[in-house]
PDB file of N, CA and C in Angstrom:
ATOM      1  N   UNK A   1       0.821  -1.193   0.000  1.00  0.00           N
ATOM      2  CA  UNK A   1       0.000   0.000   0.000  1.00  0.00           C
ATOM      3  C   UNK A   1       0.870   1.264   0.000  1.00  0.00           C
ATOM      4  N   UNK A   2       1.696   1.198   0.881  1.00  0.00           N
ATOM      5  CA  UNK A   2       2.808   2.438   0.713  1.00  0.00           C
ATOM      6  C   UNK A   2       3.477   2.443  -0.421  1.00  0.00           C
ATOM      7  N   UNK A   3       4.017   1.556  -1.064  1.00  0.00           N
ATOM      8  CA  UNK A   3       4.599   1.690  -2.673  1.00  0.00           C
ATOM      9  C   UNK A   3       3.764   2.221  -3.206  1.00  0.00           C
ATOM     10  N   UNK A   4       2.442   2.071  -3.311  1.00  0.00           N
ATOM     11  CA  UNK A   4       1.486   2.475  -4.675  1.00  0.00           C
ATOM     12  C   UNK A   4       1.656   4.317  -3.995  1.00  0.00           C
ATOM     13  N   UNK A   5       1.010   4.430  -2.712  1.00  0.00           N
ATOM     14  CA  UNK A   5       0.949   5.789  -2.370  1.00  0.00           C
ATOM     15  C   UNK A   5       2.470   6.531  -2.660  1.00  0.00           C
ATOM     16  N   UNK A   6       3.588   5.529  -2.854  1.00  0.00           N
ATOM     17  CA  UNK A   6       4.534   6.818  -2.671  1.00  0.00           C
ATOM     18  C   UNK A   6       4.415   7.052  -4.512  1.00  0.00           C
ATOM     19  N   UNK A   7       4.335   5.807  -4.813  1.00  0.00           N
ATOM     20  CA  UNK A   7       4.242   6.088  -6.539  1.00  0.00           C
ATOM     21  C   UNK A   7       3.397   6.580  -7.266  1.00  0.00           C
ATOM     22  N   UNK A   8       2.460   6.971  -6.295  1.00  0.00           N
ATOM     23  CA  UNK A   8       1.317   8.067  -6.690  1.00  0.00           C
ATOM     24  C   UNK A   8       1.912   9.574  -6.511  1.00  0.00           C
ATOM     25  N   UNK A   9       2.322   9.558  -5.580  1.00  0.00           N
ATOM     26  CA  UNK A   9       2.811  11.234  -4.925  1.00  0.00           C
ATOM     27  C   UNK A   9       4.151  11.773  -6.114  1.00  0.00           C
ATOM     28  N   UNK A  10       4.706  10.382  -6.232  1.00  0.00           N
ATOM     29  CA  UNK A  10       5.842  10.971  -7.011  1.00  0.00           C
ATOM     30  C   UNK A  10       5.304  10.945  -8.633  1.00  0.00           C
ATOM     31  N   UNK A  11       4.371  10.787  -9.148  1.00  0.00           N
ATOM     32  CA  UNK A  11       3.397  11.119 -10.529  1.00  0.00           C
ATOM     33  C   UNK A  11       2.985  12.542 -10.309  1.00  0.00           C
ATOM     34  N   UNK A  12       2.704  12.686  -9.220  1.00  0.00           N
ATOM     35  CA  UNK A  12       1.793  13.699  -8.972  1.00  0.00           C
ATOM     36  C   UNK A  12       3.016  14.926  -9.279  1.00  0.00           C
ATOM     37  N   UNK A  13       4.187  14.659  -8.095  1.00  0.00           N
ATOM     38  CA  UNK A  13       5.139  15.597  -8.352  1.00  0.00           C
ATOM     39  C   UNK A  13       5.696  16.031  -9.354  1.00  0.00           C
ATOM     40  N   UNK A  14       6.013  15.186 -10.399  1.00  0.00           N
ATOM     41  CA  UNK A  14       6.684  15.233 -11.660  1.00  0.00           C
ATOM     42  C   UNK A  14       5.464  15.836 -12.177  1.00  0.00           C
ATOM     43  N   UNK A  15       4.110  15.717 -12.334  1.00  0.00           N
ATOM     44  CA  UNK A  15       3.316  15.872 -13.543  1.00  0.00           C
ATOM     45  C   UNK A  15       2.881  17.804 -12.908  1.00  0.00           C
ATOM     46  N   UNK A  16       3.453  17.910 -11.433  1.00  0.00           N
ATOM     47  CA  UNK A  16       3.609  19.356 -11.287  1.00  0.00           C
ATOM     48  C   UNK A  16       4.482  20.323 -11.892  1.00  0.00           C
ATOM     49  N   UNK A  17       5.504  19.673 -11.604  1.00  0.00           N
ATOM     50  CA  UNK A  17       7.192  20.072 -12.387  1.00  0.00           C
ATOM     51  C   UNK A  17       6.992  20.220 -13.793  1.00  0.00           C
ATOM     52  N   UNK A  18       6.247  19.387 -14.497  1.00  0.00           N
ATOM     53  CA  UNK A  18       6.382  19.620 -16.102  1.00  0.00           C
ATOM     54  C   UNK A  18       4.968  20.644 -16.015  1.00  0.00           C
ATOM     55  N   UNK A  19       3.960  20.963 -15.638  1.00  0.00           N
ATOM     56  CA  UNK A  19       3.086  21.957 -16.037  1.00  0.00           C
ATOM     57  C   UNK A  19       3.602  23.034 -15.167  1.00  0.00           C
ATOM     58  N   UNK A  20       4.976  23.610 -14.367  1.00  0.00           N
ATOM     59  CA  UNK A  20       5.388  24.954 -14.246  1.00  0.00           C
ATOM     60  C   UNK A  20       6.182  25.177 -15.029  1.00  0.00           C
ATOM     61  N   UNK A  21       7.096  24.253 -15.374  1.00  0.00           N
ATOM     62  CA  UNK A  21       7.975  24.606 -16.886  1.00  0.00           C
ATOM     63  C   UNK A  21       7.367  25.202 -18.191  1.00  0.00           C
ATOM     64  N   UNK A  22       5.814  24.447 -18.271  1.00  0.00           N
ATOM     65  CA  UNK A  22       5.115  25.050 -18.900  1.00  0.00           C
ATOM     66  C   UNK A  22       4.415  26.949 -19.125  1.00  0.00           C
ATOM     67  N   UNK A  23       4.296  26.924 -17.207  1.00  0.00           N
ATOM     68  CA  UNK A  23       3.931  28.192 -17.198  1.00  0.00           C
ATOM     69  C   UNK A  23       5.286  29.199 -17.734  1.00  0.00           C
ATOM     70  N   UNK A  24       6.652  28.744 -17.132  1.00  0.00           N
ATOM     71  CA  UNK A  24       7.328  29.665 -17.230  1.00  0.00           C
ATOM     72  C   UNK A  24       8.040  29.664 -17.978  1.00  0.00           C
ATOM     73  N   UNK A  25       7.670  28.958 -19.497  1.00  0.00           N
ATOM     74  CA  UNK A  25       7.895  28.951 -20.598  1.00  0.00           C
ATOM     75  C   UNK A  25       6.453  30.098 -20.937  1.00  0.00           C
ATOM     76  N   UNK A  26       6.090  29.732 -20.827  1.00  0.00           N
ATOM     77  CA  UNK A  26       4.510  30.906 -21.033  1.00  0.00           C
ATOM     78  C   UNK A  26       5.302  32.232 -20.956  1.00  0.00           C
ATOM     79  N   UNK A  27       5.684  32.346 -19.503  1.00  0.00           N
ATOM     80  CA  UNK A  27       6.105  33.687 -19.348  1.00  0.00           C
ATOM     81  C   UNK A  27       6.990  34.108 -19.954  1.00  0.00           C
ATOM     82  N   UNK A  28       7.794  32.850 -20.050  1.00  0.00           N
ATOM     83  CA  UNK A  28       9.302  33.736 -20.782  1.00  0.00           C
ATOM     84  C   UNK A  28       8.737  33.971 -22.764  1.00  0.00           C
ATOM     85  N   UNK A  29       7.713  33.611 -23.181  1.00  0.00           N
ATOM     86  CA  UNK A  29       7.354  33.694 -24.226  1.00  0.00           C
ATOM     87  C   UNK A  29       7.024  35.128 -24.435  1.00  0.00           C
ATOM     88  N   UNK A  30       6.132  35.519 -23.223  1.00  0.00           N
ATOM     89  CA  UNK A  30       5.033  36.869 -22.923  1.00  0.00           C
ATOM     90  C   UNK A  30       6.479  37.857 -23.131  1.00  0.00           C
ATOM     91  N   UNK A  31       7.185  37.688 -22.287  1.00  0.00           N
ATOM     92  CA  UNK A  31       8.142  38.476 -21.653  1.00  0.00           C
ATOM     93  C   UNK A  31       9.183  39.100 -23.109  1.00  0.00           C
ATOM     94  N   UNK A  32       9.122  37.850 -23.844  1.00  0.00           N
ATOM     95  CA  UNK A  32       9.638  37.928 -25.328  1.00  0.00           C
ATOM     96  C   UNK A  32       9.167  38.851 -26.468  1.00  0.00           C
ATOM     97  N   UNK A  33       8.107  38.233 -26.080  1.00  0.00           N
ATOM     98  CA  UNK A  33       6.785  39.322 -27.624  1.00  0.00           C
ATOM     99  C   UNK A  33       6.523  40.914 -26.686  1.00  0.00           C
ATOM    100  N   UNK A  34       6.429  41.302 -25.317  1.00  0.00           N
ATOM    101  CA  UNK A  34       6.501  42.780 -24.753  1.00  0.00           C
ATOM    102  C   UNK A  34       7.831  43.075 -25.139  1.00  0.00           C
ATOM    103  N   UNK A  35       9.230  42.283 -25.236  1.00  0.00           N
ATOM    104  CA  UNK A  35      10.272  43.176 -25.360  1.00  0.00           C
ATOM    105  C   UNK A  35      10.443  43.615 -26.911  1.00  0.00           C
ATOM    106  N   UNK A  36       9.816  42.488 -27.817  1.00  0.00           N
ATOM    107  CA  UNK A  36       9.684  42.848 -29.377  1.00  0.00           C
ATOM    108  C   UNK A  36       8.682  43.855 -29.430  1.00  0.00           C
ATOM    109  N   UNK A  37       7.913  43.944 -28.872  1.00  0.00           N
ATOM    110  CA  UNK A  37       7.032  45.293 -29.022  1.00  0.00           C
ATOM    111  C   UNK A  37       7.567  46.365 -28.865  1.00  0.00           C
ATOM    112  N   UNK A  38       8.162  46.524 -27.428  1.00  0.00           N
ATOM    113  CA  UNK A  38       9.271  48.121 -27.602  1.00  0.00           C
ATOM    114  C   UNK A  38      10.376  48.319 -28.314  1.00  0.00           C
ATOM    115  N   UNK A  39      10.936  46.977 -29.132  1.00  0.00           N
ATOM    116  CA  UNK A  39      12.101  47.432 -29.975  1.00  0.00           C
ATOM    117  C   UNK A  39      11.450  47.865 -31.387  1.00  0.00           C
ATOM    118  N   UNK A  40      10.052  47.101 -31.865  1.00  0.00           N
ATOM    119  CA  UNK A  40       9.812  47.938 -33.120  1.00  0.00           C
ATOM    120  C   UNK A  40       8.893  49.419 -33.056  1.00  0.00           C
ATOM    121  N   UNK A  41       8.416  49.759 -31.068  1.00  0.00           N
ATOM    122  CA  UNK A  41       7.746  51.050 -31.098  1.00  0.00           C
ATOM    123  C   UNK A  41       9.243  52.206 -30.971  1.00  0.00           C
ATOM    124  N   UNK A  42      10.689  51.385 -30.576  1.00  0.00           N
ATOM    125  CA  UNK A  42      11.851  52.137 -30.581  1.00  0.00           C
ATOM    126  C   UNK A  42      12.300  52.550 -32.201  1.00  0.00           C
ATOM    127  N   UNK A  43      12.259  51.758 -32.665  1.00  0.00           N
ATOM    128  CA  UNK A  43      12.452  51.441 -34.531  1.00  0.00           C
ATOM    129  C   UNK A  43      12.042  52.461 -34.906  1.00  0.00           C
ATOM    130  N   UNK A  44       9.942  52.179 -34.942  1.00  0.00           N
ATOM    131  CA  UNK A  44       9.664  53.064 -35.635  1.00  0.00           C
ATOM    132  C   UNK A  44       9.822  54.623 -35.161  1.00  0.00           C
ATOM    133  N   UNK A  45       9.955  54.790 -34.048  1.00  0.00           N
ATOM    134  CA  UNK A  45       9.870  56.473 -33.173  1.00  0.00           C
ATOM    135  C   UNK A  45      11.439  56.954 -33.881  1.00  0.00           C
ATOM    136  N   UNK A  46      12.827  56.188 -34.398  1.00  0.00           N
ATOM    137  CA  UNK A  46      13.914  56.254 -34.428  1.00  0.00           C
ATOM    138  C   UNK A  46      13.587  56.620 -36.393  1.00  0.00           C
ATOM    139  N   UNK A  47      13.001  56.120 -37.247  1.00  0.00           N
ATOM    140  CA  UNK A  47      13.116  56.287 -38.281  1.00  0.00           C
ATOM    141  C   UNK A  47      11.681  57.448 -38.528  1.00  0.00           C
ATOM    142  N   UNK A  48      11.230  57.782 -37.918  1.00  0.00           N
ATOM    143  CA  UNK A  48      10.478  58.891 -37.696  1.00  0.00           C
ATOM    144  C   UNK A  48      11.310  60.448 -37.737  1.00  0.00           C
ATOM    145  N   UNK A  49      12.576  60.210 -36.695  1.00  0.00           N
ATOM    146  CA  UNK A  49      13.302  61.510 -36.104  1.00  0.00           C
ATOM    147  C   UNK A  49      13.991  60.963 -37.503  1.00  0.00           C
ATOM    148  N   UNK A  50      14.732  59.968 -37.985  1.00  0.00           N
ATOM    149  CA  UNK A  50      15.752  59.916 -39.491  1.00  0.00           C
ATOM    150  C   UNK A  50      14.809  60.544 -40.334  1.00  0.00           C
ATOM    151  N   UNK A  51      13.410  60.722 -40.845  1.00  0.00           N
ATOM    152  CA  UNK A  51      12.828  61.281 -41.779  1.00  0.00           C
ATOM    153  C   UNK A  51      12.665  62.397 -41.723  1.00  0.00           C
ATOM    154  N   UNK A  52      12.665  62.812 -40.164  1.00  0.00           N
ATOM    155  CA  UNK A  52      12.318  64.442 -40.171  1.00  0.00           C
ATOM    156  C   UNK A  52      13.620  65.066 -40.146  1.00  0.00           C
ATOM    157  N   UNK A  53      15.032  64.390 -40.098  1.00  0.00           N
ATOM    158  CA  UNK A  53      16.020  65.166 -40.240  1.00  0.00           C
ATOM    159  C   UNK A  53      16.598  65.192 -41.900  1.00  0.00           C
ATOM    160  N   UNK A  54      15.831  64.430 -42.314  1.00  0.00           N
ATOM    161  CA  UNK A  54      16.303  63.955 -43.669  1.00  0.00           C
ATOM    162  C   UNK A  54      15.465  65.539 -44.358  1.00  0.00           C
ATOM    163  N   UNK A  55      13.725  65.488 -43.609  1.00  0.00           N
ATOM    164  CA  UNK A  55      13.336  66.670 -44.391  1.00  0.00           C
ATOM    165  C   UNK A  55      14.008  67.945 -43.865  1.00  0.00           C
ATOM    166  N   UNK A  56      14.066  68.084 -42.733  1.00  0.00           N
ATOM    167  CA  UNK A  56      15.121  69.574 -42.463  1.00  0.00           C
ATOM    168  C   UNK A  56      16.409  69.787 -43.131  1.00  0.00           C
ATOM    169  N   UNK A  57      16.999  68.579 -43.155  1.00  0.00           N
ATOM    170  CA  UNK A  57      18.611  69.075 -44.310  1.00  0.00           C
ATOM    171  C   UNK A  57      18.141  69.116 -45.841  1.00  0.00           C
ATOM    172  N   UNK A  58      17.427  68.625 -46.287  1.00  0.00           N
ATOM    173  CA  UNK A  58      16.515  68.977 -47.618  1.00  0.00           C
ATOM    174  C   UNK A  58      16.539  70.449 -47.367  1.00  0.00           C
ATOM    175  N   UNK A  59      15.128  70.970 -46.432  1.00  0.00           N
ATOM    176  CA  UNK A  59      14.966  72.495 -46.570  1.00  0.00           C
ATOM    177  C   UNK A  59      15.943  73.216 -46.630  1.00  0.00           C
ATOM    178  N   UNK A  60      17.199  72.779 -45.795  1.00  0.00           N
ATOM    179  CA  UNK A  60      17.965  73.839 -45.414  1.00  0.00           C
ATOM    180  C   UNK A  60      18.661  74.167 -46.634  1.00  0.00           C
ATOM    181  N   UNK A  61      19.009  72.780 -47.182  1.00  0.00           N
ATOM    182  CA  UNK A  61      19.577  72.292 -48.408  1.00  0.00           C
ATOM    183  C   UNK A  61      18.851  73.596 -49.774  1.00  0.00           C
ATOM    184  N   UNK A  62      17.679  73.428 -49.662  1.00  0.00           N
ATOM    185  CA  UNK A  62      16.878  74.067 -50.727  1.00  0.00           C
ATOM    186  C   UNK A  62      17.198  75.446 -50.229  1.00  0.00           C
ATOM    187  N   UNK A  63      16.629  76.253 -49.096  1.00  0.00           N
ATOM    188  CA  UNK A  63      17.003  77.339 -48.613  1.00  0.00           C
ATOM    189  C   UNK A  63      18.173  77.967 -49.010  1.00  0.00           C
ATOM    190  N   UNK A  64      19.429  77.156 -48.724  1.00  0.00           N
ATOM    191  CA  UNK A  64      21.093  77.926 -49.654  1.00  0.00           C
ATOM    192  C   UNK A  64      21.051  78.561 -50.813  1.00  0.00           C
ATOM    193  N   UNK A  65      20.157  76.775 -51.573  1.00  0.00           N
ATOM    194  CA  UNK A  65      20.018  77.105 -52.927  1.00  0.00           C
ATOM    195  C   UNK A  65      19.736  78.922 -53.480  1.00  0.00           C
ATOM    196  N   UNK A  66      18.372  78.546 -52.972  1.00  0.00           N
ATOM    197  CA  UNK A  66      17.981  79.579 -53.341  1.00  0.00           C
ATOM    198  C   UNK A  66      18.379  80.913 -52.908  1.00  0.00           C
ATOM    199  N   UNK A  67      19.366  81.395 -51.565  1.00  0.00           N
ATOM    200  CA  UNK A  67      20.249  82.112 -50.702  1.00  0.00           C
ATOM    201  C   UNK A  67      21.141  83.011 -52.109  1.00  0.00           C
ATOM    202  N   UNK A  68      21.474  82.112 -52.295  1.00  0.00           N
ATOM    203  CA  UNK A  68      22.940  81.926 -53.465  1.00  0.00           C
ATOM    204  C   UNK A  68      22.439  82.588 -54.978  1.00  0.00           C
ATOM    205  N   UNK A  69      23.468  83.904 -54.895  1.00  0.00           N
ATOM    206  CA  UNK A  69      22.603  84.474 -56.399  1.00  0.00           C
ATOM    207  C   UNK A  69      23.790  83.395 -57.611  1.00  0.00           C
ATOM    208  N   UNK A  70      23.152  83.225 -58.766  1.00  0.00           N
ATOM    209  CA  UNK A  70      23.511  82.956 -59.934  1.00  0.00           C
ATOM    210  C   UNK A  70      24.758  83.748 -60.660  1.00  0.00           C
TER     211      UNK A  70
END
């Protein structure tokens, strides 16, 4: 009777152990896709400021131009 009960407890234990690996595979998944979220809201906020400096050296660019007599 004690063999079966300990070989019950120790099913029980293991079949705990593999469904927290589970959770904290969960988490480390979650934890994965929030940190990919702020590197492409960093991306895009970063090629935002590259476009608007791209259009200010344009203007300024055009501005000379036209500064500059012929």
């Amino acid at each position: 009777m004690y063999k079966w009960l300990a070989l019950i407890l120790i099913i029980l234990t293991l079949t705990a152990c593999s469904n927290e690996e589970n959770e904290s595979d969960k988490l480390l998944s979650d934890y994965k896709e929030q940190q990919l979220d702020k590197a492409k809201q960093v991306e895009e906020e970063m090629q935002k400021r590259v476009d608007n400096l791209d259009q200010q050296l344009k203007d300024a660019t055009k501005n000379k131009e036209e500064d500059q007599p012929d």
